[in-house]
Protein backbone atom coordinates (compact mmCIF):
# COMPACT_ATOMS: atom_id res chain seq x y z
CA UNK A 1 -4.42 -24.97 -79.27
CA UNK A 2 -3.24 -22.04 -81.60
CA UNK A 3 -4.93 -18.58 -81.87
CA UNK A 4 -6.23 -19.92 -85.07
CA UNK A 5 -8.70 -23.07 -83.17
CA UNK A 6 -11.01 -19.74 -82.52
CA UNK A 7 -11.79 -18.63 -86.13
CA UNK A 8 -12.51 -22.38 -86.95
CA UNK A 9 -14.88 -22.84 -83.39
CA UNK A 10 -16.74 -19.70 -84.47
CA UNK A 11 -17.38 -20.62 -87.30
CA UNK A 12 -18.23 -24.00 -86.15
CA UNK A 13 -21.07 -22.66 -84.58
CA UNK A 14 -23.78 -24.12 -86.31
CA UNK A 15 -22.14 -27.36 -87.00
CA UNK A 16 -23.64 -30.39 -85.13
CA UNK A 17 -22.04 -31.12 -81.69
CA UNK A 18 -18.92 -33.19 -81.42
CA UNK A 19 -20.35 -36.81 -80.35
CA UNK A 20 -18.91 -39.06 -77.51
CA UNK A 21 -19.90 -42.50 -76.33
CA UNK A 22 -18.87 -44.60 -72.63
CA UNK A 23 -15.14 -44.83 -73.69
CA UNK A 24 -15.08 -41.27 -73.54
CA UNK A 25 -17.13 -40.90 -70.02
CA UNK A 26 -14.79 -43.96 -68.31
CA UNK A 27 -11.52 -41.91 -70.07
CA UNK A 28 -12.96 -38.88 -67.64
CA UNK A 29 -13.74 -40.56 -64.77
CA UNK A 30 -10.92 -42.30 -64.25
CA UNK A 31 -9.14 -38.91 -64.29
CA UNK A 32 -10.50 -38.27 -60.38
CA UNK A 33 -10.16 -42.01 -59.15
CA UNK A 34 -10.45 -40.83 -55.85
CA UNK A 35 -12.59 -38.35 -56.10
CA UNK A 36 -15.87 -37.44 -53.33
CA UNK A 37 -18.56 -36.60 -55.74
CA UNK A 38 -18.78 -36.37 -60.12
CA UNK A 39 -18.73 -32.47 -60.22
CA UNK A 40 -15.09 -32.90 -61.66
CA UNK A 41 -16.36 -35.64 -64.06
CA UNK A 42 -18.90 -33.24 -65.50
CA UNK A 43 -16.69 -30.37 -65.60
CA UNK A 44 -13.84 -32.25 -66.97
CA UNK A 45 -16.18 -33.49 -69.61
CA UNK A 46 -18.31 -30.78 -70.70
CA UNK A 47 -15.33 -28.53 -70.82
CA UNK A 48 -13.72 -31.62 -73.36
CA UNK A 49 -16.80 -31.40 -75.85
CA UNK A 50 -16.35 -27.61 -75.43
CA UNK A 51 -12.62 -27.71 -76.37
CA UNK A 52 -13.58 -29.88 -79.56
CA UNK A 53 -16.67 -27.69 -80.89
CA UNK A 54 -14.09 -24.76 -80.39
CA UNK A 55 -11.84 -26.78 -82.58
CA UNK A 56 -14.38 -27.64 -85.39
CA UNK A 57 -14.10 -31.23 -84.40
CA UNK A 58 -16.73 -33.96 -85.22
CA UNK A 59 -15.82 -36.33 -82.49
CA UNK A 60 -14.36 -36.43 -79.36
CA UNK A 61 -10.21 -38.23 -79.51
CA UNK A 62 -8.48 -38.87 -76.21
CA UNK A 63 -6.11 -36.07 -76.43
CA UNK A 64 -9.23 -33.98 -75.84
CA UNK A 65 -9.39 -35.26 -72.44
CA UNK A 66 -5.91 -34.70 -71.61
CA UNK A 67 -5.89 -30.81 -73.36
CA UNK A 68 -8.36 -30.49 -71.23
CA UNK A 69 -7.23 -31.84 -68.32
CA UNK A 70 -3.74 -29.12 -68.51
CA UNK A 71 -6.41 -26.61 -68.36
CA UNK A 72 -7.85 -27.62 -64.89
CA UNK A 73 -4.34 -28.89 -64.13
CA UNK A 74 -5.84 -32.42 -63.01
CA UNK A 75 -2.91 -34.26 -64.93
CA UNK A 76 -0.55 -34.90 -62.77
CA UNK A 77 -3.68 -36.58 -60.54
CA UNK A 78 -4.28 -38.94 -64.09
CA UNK A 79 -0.50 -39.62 -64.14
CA UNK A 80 -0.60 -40.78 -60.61
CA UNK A 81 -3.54 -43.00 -61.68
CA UNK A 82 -1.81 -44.30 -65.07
CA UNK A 83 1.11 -45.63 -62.95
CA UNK A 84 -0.95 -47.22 -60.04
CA UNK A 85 -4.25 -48.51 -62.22
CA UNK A 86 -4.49 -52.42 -62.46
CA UNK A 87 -5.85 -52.82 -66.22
CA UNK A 88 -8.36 -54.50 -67.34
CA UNK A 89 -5.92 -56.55 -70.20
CA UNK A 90 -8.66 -57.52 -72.15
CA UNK A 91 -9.88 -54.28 -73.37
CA UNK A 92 -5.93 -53.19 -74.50
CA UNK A 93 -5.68 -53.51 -78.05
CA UNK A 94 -1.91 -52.29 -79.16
CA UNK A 95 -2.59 -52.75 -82.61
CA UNK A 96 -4.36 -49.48 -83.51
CA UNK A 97 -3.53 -45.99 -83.64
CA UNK A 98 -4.89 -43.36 -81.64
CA UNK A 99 -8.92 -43.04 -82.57
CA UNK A 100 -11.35 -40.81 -81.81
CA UNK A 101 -13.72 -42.67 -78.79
CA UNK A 102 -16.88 -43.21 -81.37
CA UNK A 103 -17.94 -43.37 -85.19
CA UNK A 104 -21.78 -42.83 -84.52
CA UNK A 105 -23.58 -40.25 -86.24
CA UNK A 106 -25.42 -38.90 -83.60
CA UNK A 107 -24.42 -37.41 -80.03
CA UNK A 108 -24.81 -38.67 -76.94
CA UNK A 109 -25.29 -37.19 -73.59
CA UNK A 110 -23.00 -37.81 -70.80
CA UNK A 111 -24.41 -40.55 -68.54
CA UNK A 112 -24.24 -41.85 -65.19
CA UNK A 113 -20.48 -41.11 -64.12
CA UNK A 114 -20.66 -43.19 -61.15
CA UNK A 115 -19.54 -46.43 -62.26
CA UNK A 116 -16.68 -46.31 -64.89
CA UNK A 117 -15.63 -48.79 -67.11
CA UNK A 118 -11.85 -49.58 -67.08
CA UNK A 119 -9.46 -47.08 -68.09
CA UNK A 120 -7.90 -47.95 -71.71
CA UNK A 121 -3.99 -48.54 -70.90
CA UNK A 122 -3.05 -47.79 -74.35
CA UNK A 123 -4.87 -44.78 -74.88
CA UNK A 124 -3.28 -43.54 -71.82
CA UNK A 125 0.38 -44.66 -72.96
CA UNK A 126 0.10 -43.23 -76.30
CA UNK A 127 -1.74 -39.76 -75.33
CA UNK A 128 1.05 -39.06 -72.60
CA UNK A 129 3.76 -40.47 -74.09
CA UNK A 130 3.35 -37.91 -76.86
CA UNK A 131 4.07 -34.97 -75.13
CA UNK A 132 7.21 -33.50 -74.71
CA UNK A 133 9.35 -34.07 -72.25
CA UNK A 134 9.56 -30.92 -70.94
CA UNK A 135 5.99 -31.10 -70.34
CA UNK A 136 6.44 -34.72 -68.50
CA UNK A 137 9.49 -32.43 -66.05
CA UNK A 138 6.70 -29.73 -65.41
CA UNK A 139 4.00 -32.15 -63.94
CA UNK A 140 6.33 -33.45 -61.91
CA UNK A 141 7.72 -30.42 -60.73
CA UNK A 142 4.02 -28.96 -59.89
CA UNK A 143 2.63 -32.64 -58.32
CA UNK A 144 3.26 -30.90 -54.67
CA UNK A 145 0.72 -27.77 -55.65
CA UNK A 146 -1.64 -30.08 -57.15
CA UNK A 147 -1.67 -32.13 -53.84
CA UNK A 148 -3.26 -28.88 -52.46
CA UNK A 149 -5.94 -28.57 -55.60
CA UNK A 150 -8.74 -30.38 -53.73
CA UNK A 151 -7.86 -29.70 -49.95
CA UNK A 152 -11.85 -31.10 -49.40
CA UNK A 153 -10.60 -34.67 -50.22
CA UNK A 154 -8.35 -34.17 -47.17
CA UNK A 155 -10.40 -32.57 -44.70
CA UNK A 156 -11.43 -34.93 -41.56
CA UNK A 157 -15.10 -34.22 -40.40
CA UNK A 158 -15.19 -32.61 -36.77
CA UNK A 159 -18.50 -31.75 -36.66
CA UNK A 160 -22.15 -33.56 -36.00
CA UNK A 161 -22.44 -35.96 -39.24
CA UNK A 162 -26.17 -35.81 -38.77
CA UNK A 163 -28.07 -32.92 -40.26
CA UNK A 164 -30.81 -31.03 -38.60
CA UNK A 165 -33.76 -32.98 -39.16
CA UNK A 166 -37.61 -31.92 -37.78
CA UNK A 167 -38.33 -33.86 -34.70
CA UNK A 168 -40.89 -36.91 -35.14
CA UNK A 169 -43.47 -35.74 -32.98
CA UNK A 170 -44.48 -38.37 -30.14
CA UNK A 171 -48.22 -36.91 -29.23
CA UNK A 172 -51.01 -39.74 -30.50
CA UNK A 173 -53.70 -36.75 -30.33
CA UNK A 174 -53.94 -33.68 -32.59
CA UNK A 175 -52.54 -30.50 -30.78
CA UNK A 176 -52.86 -27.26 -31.80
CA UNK A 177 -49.73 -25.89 -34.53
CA UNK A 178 -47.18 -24.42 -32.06
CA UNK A 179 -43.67 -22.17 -32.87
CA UNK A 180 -43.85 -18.71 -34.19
CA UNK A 181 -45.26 -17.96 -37.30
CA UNK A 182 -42.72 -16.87 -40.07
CA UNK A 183 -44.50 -17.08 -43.33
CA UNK A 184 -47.11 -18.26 -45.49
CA UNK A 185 -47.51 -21.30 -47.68
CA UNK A 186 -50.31 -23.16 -49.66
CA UNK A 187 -52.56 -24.94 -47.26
CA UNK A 188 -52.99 -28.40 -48.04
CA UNK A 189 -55.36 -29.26 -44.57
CA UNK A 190 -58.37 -26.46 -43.10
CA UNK A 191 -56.11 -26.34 -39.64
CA UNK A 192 -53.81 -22.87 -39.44
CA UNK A 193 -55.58 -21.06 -42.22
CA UNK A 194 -53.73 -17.79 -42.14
CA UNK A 195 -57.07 -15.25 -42.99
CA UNK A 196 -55.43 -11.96 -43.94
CA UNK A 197 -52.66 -13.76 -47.06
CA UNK A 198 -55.81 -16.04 -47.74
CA UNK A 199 -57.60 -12.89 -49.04
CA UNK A 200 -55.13 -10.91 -50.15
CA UNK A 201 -54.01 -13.78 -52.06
CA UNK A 202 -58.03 -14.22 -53.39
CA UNK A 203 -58.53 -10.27 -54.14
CA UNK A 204 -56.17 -10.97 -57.56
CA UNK A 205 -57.94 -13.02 -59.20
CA UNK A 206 -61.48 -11.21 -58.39
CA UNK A 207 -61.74 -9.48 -61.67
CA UNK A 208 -61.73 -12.55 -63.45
CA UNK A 209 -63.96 -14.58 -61.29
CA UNK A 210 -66.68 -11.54 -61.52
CA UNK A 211 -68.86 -11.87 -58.78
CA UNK A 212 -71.99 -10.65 -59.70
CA UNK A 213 -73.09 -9.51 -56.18
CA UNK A 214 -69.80 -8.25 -55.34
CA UNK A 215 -68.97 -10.76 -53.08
CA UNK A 216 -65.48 -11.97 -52.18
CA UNK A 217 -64.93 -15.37 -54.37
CA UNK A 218 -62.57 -17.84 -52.33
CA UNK A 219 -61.08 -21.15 -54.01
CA UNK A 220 -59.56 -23.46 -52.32
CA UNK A 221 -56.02 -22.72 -54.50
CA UNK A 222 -56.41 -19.45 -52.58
CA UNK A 223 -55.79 -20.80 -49.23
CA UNK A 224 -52.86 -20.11 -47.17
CA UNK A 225 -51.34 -21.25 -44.07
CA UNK A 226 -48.68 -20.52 -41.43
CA UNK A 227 -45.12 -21.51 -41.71
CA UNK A 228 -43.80 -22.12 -38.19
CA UNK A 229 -40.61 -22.43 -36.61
CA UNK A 230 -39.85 -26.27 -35.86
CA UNK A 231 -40.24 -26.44 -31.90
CA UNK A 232 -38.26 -28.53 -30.38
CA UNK A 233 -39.30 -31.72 -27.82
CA UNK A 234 -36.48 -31.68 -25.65
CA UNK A 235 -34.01 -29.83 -23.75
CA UNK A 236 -30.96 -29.87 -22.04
CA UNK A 237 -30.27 -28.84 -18.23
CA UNK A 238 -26.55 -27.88 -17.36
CA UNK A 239 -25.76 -27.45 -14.00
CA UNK A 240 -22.20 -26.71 -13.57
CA UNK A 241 -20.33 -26.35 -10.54
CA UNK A 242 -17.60 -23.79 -11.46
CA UNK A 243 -15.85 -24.05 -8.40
CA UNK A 244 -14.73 -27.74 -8.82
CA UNK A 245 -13.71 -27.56 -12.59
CA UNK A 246 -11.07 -24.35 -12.47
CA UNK A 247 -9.04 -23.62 -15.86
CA UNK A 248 -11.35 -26.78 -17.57
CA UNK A 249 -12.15 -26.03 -21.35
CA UNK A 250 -15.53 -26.90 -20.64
CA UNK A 251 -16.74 -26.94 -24.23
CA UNK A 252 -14.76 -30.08 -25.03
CA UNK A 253 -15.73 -31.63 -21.32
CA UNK A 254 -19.55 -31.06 -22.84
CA UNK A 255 -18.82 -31.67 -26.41
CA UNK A 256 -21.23 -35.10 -26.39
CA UNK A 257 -24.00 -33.22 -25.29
CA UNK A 258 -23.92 -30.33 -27.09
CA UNK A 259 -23.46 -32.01 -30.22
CA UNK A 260 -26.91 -33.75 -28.86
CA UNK A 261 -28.35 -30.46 -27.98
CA UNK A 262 -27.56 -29.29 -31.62
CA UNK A 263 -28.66 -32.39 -33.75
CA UNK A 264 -32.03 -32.15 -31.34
CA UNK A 265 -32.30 -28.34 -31.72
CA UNK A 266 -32.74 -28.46 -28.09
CA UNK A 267 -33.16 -25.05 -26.22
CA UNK A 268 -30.49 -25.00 -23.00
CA UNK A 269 -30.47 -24.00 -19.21
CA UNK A 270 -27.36 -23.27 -17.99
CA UNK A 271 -27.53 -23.46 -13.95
CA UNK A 272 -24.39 -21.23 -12.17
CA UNK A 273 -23.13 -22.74 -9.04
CA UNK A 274 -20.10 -20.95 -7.35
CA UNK A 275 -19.95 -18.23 -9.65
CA UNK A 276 -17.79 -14.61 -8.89
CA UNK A 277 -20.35 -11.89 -7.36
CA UNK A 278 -19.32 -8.10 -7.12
CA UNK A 279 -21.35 -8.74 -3.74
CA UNK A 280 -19.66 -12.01 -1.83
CA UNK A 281 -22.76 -12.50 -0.32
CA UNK A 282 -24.74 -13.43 -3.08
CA UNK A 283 -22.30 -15.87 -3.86
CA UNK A 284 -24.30 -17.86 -1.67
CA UNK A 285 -26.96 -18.42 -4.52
CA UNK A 286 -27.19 -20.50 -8.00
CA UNK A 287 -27.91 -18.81 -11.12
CA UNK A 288 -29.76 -19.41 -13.70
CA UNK A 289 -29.60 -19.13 -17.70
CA UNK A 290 -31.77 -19.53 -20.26
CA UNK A 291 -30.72 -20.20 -23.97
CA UNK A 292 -32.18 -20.54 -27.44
CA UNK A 293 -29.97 -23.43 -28.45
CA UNK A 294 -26.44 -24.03 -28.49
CA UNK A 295 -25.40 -21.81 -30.66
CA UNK A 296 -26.43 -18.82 -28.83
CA UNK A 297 -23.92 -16.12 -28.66
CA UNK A 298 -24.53 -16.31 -24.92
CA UNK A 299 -22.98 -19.37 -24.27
CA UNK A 300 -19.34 -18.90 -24.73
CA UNK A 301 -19.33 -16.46 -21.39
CA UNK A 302 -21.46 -18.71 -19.34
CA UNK A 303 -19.18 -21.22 -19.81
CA UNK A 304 -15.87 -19.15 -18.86
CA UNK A 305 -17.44 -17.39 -15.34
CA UNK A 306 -15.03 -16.69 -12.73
CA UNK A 307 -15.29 -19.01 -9.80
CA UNK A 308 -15.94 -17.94 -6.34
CA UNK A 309 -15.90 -19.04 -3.07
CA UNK A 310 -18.70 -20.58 -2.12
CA UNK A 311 -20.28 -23.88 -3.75
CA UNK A 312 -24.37 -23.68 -3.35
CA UNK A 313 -25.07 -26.82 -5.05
CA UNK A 314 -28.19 -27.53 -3.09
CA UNK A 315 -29.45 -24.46 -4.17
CA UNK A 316 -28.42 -25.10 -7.54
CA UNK A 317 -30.54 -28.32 -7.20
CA UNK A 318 -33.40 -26.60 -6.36
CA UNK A 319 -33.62 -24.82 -9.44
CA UNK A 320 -32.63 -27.58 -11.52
CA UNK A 321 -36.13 -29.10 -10.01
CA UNK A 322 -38.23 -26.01 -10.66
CA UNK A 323 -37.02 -25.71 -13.78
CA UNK A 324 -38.00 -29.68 -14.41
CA UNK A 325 -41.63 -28.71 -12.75
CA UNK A 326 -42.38 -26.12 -15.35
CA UNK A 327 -41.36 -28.18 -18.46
CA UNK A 328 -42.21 -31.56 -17.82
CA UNK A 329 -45.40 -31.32 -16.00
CA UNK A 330 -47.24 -27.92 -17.87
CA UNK A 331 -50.04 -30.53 -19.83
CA UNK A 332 -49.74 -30.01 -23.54
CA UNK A 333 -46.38 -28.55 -23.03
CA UNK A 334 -44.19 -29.04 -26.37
CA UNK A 335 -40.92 -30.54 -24.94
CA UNK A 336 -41.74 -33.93 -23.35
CA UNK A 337 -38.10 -34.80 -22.46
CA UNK A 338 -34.84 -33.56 -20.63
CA UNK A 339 -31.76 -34.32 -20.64
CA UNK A 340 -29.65 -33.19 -17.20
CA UNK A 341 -25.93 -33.22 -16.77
CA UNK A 342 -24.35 -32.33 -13.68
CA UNK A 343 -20.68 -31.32 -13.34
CA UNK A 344 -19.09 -31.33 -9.38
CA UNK A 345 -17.40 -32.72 -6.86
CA UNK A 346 -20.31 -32.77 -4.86
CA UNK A 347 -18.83 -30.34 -1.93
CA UNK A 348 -21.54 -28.43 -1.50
CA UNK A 349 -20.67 -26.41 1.56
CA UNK A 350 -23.53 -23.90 1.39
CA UNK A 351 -27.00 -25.40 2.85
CA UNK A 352 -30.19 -24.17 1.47
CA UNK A 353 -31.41 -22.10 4.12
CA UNK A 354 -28.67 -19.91 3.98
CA UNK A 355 -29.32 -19.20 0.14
CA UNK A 356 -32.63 -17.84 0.58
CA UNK A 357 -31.61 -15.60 3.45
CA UNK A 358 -28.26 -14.66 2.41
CA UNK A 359 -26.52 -15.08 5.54
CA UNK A 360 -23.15 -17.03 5.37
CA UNK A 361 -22.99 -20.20 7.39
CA UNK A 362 -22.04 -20.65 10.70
CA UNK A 363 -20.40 -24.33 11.81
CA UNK A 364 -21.22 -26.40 8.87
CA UNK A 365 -20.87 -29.85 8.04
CA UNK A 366 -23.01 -31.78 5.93
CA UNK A 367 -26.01 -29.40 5.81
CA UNK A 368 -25.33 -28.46 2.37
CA UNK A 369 -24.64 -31.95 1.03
CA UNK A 370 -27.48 -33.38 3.02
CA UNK A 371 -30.31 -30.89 1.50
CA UNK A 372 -28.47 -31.38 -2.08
CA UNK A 373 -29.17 -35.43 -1.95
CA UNK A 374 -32.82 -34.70 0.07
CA UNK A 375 -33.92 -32.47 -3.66
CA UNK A 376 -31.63 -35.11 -5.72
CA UNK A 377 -34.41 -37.65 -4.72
CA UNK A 378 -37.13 -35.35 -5.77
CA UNK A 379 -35.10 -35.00 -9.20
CA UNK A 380 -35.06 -38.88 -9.92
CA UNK A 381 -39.13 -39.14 -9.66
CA UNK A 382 -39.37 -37.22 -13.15
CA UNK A 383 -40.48 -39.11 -16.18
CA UNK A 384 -38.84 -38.64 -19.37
CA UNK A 385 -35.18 -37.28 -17.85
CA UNK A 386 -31.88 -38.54 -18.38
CA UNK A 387 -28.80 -37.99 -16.15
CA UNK A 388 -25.34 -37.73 -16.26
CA UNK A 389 -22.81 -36.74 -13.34
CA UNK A 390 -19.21 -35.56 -14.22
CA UNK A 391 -17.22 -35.87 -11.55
CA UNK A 392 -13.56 -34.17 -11.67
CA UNK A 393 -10.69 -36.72 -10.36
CA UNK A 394 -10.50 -35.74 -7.23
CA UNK A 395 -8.34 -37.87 -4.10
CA UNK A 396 -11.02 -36.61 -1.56
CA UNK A 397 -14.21 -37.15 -0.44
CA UNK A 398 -14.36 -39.35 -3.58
CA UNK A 399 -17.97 -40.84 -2.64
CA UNK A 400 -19.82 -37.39 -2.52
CA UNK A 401 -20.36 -37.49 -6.70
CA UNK A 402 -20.76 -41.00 -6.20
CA UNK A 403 -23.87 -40.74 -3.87
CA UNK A 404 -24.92 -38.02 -5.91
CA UNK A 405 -25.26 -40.16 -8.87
CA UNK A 406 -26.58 -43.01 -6.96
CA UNK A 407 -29.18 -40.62 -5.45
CA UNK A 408 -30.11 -39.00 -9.33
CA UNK A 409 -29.85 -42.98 -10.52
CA UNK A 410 -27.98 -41.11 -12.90
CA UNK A 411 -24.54 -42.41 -15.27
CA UNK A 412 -21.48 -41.26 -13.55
CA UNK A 413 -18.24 -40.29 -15.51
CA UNK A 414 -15.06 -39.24 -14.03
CA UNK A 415 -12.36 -36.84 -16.19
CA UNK A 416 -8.61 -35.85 -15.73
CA UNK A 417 -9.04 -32.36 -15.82
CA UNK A 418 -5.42 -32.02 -16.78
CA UNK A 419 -5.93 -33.31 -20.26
CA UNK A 420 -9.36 -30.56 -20.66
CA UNK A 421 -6.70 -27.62 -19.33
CA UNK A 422 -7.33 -24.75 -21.43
């Protein structure tokens, strides 16, 4: 297209549109045979009827489509399709020239892209086979860069398929609108009327209504209420024994659940056990974390702590049980369900006692592991939890996770921590 296309599409202007029918729309999508979605169809084809009007044309040909397919730099992608397509042989007719797509007097608009009819073999033949054969040499020479012109197509998915969706709420009985507050909208119910935007919202319009007592005039198009944060009805409980899992990427060990955590919008309690204290004696005690969701920025160094040198996983237990106490059994309480996953060995050589007083341990044996099943059982009576143990492969005492598990009634999962090595 010469300099001189622009005079004549200026002063094409206010001549009617160039006009198209469905051998133009199939012509276009079969340019993208492969493609994810019809945004390439549209653009392919609007920027063809542009190209024409520009030209002063009064329909649409086929070499439209392919001028404007150099533009994008799509053809090698239709050459790749013109030597792999199966035809259709009953719409090839070689006995005519070239012709524009349609003789109607009137333009179209582009339809529904999504299910082509068959590519026209001749129009393809003739419209390529007409350029020159330098130009043939240069698509071939660029089909490795135009590989790389829709890396999308190419992409694998590694993340949660499911988008965040609002939790169906399980409560039979009206409750009282919970989550912080974090804008207005039009009411459409008398429940969360939000007074203050409800009047300033009426005060507008109170020189029209005229109120002849000067009284405040409220219609029900004035009302407002609260836009809340979605709260979430369930939560997941980590408790993670740091000193049987050394140098484990513990983000891919926990991948499954976090990927429920996020697709739930579930808040998360991290619970320390055998964690690095400036003090060694307080070493002796389980720690615990409290997160927003999974995303938090916190999350990434509760995961990596130093290990220590004690394991207090009956202590750790214990808070895994308080923490169960205040969520699941607080009445009305919004989250309703919990979801606890337990990473050890289940040496717990630190027995309850001696994490309250902080006094290390004289003579041990199977104090610690003892008290750890004795609140395990306590665990197991809650409604509404599920349970996972994560054991590492260990050669042993290979029956401590194992009782643990039996003692939560809890799934039990063993991993080669060699192949989660950071």
């Amino acid at each position: 297209m010469n300099s001189d296309n622009w005079k004549i599409g200026l002063a094409s202007i206010n001549k009617p549109w160039p006009v198209w029918d469905d051998k133009f729309l199939s012509f276009v999508a079969a340019m993208f045979p492969n493609a994810t979605s019809m945004r390439r169809d549209i653009t392919l084809a609007r920027l063809t009827i542009a190209l024409a009007r520009i030209k002063g044309q009064i329909q649409i040909t086929n070499a439209d489509v392919i001028d404007a397919a150099e533009l994008l730099g799509v053809i090698p992608e239709a050459k790749r399709y013109h030597n792999h397509i199966s035809y259709n042989q009953d719409t090839i007719d070689g006995d005519k020239d070239i012709e524009p797509f349609t003789d109607i007097s009137e333009p179209q608009s582009v339809g529904n892209l999504s299910e082509p009819s068959k590519l026209l073999k001749k129009d393809v033949d003739e419209v390529i086979s007409s350029k020159q054969e330098s130009d043939i040499e240069l698509f071939d020479n660029t089909d490795i860069l135009i590989e790389d012109l829709y890396p999308e197509d190419k992409i694998i998915s590694n993340h949660d398929i499911y988008s965040l969706q609002i939790p169906i709420s399980t409560h039979k009985f009206r409750i009282k609108p919970q989550g912080v507050h974090i804008g207005v909208k039009s009411a459409t119910t008398l429940s969360d009327i939000a007074i203050v935007p409800t009047i300033l919202s009426s005060i507008i319009y109170q020189p029209i209504r005229r109120s002849k007592k000067g009284k405040l005039k409220l219609f029900l198009s004035d009302l407002k209420s609260y836009r809340r944060l979605t709260v979430s009805k369930s939560i997941l409980i980590l408790l993670i024994d740091y000193t049987s899992l050394k140098e484990v990427d513990l983000e891919k060990v926990l991948e499954y659940h976090f990927q429920w955590a996020y697709k739930e919008r579930s808040p998360i309690v991290i619970i320390q056990v055998g964690i690095e204290r400036e003090d060694a004696l307080y070493e002796l005690r389980a720690y615990k974390i409290e997160m927003k969701n999974v995303l938090s920025p916190n999350m990434a160094k509760a995961l990596n702590a130093f290990p220590g040198k004690a394991t207090p996983l009956a202590h750790g237990f214990e808070l895994v049980l308080k923490t169960l106490q205040n969520i699941l059994n607080r009445g009305r309480n919004t989250i309703n369900a919990a979801r606890l996953v337990i990473l050890t060995d289940g040496r717990g050589n630190v027995p309850l006692n001696a994490s309250y007083t902080l006094n290390y341990p004289y003579g041990i044996k199977r104090e610690g592991i003892e008290d750890t099943l004795s609140i395990a059982d306590k665990i197991r009576d809650f409604q509404r939890l599920e349970s996972f143990v994560i054991s590492p492969l260990i050669s042993t005492y290979v029956n401590l996770p194992l009782n643990i598990a039996g003692a939560l009634d809890a799934s039990f999962e063993v991993i080669d921590t060699y192949l989660y090595k950071r």
